[in-house]
Protein backbone atom coordinates (compact mmCIF):
# COMPACT_ATOMS: atom_id res chain seq x y z
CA UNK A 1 -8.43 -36.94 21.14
CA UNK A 2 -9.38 -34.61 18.53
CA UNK A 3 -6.69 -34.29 15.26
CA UNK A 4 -5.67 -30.96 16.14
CA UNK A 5 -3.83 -32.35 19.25
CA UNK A 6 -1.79 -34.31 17.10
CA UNK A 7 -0.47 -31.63 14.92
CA UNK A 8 2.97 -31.10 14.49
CA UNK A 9 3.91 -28.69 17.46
CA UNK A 10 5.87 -25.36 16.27
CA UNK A 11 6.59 -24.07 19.89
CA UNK A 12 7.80 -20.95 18.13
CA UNK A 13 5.29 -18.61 18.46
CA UNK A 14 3.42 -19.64 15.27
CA UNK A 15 6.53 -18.37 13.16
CA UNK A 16 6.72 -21.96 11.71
CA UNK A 17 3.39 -22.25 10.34
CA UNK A 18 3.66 -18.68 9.55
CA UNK A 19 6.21 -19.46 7.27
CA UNK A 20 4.51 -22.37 6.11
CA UNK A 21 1.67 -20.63 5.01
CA UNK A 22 3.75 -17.78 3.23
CA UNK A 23 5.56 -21.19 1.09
CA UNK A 24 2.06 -22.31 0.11
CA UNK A 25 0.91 -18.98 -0.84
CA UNK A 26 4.54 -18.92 -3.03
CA UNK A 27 3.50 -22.19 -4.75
CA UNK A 28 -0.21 -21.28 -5.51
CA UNK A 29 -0.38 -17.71 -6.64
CA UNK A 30 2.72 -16.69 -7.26
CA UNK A 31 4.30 -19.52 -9.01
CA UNK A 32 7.18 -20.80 -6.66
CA UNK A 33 7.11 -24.52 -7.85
CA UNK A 34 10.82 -25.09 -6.56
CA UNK A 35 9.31 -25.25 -3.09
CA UNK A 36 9.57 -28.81 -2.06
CA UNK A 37 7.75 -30.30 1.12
CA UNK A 38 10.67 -32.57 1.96
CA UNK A 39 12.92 -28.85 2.20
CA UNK A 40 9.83 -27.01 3.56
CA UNK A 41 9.28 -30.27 6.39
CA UNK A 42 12.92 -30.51 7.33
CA UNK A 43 13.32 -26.67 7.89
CA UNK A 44 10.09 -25.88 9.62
CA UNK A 45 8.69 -29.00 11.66
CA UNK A 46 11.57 -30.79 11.88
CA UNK A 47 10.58 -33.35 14.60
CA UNK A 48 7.39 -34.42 12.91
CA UNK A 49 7.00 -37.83 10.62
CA UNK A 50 6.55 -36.90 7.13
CA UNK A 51 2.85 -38.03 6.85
CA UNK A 52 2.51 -35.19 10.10
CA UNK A 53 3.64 -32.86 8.44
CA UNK A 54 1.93 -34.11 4.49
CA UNK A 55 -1.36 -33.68 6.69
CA UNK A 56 -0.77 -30.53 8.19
CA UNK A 57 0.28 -28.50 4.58
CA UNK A 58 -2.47 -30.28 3.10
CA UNK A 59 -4.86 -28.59 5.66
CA UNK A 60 -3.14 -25.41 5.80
CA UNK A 61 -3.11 -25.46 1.95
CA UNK A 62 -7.13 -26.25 2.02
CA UNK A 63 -7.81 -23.63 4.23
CA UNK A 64 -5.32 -20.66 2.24
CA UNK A 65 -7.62 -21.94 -0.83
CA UNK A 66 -11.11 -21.44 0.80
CA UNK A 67 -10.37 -17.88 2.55
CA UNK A 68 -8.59 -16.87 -0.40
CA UNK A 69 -11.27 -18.05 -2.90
CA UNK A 70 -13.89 -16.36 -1.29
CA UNK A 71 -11.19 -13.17 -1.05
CA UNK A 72 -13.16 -13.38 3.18
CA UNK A 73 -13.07 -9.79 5.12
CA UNK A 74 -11.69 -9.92 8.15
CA UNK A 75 -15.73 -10.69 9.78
CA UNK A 76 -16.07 -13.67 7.37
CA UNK A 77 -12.32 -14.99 8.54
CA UNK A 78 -13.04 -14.53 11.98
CA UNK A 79 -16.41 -16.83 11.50
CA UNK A 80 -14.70 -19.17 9.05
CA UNK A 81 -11.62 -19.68 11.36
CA UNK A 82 -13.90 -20.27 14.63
CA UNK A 83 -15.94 -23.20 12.82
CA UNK A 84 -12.45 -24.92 12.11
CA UNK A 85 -11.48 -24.66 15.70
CA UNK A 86 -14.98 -25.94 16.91
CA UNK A 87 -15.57 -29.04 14.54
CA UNK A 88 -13.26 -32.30 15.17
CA UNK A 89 -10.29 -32.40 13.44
CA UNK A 90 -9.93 -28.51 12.58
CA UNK A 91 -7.49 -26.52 13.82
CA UNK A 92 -6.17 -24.77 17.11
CA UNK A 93 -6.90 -21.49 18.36
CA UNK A 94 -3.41 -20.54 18.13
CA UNK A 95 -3.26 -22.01 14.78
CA UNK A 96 -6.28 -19.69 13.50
CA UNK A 97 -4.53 -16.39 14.92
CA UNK A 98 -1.29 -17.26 13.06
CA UNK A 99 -3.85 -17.79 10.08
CA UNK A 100 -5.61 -14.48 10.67
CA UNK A 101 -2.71 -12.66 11.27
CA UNK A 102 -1.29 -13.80 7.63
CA UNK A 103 -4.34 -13.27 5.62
CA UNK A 104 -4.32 -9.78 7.04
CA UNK A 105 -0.78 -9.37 5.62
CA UNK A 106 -1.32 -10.83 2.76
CA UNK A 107 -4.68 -10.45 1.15
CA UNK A 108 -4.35 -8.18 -1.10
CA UNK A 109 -1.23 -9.21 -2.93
CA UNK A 110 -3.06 -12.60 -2.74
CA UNK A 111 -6.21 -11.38 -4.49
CA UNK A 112 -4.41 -9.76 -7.13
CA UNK A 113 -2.71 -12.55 -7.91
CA UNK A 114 -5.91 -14.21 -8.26
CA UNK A 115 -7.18 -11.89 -10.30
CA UNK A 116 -3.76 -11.64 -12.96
CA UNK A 117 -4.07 -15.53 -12.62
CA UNK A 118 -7.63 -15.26 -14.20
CA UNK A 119 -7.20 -13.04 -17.26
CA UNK A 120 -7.17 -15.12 -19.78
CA UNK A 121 -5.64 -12.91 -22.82
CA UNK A 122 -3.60 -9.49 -22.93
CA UNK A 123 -4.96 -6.70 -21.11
CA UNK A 124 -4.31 -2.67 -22.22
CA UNK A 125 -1.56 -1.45 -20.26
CA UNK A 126 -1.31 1.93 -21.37
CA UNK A 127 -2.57 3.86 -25.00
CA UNK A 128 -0.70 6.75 -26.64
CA UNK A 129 -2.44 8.74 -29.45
CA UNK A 130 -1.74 12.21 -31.49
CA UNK A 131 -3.00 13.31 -34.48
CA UNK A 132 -1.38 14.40 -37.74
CA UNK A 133 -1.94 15.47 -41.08
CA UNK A 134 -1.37 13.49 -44.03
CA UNK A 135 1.34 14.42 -46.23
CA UNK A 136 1.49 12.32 -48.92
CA UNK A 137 -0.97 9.62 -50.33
CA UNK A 138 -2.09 7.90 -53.75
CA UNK A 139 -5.23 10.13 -53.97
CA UNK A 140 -4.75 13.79 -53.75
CA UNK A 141 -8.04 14.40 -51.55
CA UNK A 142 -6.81 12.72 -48.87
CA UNK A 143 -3.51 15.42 -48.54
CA UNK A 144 -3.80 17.54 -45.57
CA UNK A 145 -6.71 15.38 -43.83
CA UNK A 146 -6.66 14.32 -40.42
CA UNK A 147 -5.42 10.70 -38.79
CA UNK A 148 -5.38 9.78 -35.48
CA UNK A 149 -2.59 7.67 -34.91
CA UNK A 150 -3.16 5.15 -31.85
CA UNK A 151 -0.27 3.11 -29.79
CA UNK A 152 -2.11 0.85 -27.56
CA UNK A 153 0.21 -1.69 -25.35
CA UNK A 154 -0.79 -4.91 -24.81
CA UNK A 155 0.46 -7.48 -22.17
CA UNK A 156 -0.07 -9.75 -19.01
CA UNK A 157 1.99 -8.26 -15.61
CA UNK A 158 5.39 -10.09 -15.53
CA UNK A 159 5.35 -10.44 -19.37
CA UNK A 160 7.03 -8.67 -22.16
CA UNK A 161 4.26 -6.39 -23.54
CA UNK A 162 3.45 -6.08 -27.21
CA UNK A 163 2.37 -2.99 -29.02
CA UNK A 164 -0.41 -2.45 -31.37
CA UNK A 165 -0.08 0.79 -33.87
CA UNK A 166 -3.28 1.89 -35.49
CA UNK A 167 -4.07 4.56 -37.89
CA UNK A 168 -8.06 5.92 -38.34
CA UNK A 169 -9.73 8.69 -40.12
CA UNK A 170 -12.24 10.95 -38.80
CA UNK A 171 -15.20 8.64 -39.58
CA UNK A 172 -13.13 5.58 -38.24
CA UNK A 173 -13.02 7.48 -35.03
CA UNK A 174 -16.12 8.28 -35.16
CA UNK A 175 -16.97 4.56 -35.43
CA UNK A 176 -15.00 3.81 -33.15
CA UNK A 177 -16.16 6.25 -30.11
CA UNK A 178 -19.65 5.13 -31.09
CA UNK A 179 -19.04 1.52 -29.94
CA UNK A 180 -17.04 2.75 -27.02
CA UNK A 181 -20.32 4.27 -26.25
CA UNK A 182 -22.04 0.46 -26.40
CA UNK A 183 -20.10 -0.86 -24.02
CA UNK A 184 -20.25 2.23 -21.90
CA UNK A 185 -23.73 1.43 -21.90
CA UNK A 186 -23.71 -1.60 -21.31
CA UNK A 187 -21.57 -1.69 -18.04
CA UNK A 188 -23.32 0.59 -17.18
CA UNK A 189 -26.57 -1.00 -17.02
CA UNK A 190 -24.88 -4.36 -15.61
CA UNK A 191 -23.67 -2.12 -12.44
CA UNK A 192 -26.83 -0.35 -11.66
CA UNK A 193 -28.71 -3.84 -12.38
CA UNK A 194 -26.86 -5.41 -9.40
């Protein structure tokens, strides 16, 4: 008999291992740890041994983490989730509809959590500027002159931001705008490369 038959049965339409999947997708990307498998056993497969239902997350889990690593379309899923029903041991064909059916739902919010999970520093959530004149300073050439005055907020989603308040002259924006340029430049030569 091939492992799949000895899967804990949901008999519920696949709501059970629908749910199941939505708690691992909680505890990997969007940092749920207080989701225990004794609670998420005892309120979803309640019938199966432990070990059952230890194998069965595990597998579930394994497969979330493939299609979501590889962030599959819905042509790659449909190939991936065949292979697991055809080779001994995988899963069900009910079992890969249920799956389908949530990585539809889901993708998205599951890919940008992937992606938020992968920035490693702050990112630049939003930049105010305006320009004023000086009105007062130690050398008297500098009255009257132009500064641009930048507010540039800095942060990870779900964090408290921090702000960043920077004053330039002309030839400090000028500077600046001229390596803005570079790395214009440079993505854009990395995009039309590939």
């Amino acid at each position: 008999m091939a492992a799949a038959e000895h899967q804990p049965a949901a008999g519920d339409g696949g709501k059970s291992l629908s749910a199941l999947l939505g708690c691992i997708a909680q505890a990997m990307y969007y940092g749920k740890a207080d989701i225990t498998e004794e609670m998420l056993g005892g309120q979803l497969y309640p019938k199966a041994a432990p070990e059952e239902f230890r194998a069965l997350r595990a597998k579930m889990g394994g497969l979330l983490q493939s299609i979501a690593s590889a962030d599959m379309d819905l042509n790659q899923l449909e190939a991936f989730l065949t292979a697991q029903t055809k080779k001994q041991g995988g899963i069900t064909s009910d079992q890969a509809a249920v799956i389908a059916k949530f990585w539809k739902n889901h993708r998205v919010k599951i890919h940008e959590s992937l992606v938020n999970q992968s920035c490693w520093d702050n990112t630049l959530k939003n930049m105010n500027w305006r320009v004023d004149l000086k009105s007062q300073s130690r050398h008297v050439d500098q009255i009257n002159t132009p500064v641009a005055i930048v507010e540039m907020e800095l942060g990870k989603n779900g964090q408290e931001s921090e702000f960043l308040c920077l004053e330039f002259d002309e030839a400090k924006v000028n500077q600046m705008l001229k390596k803005l340029s570079e790395i214009e430049e440079s993505m854009t030569a990395l995009t039309q490369t590939t």
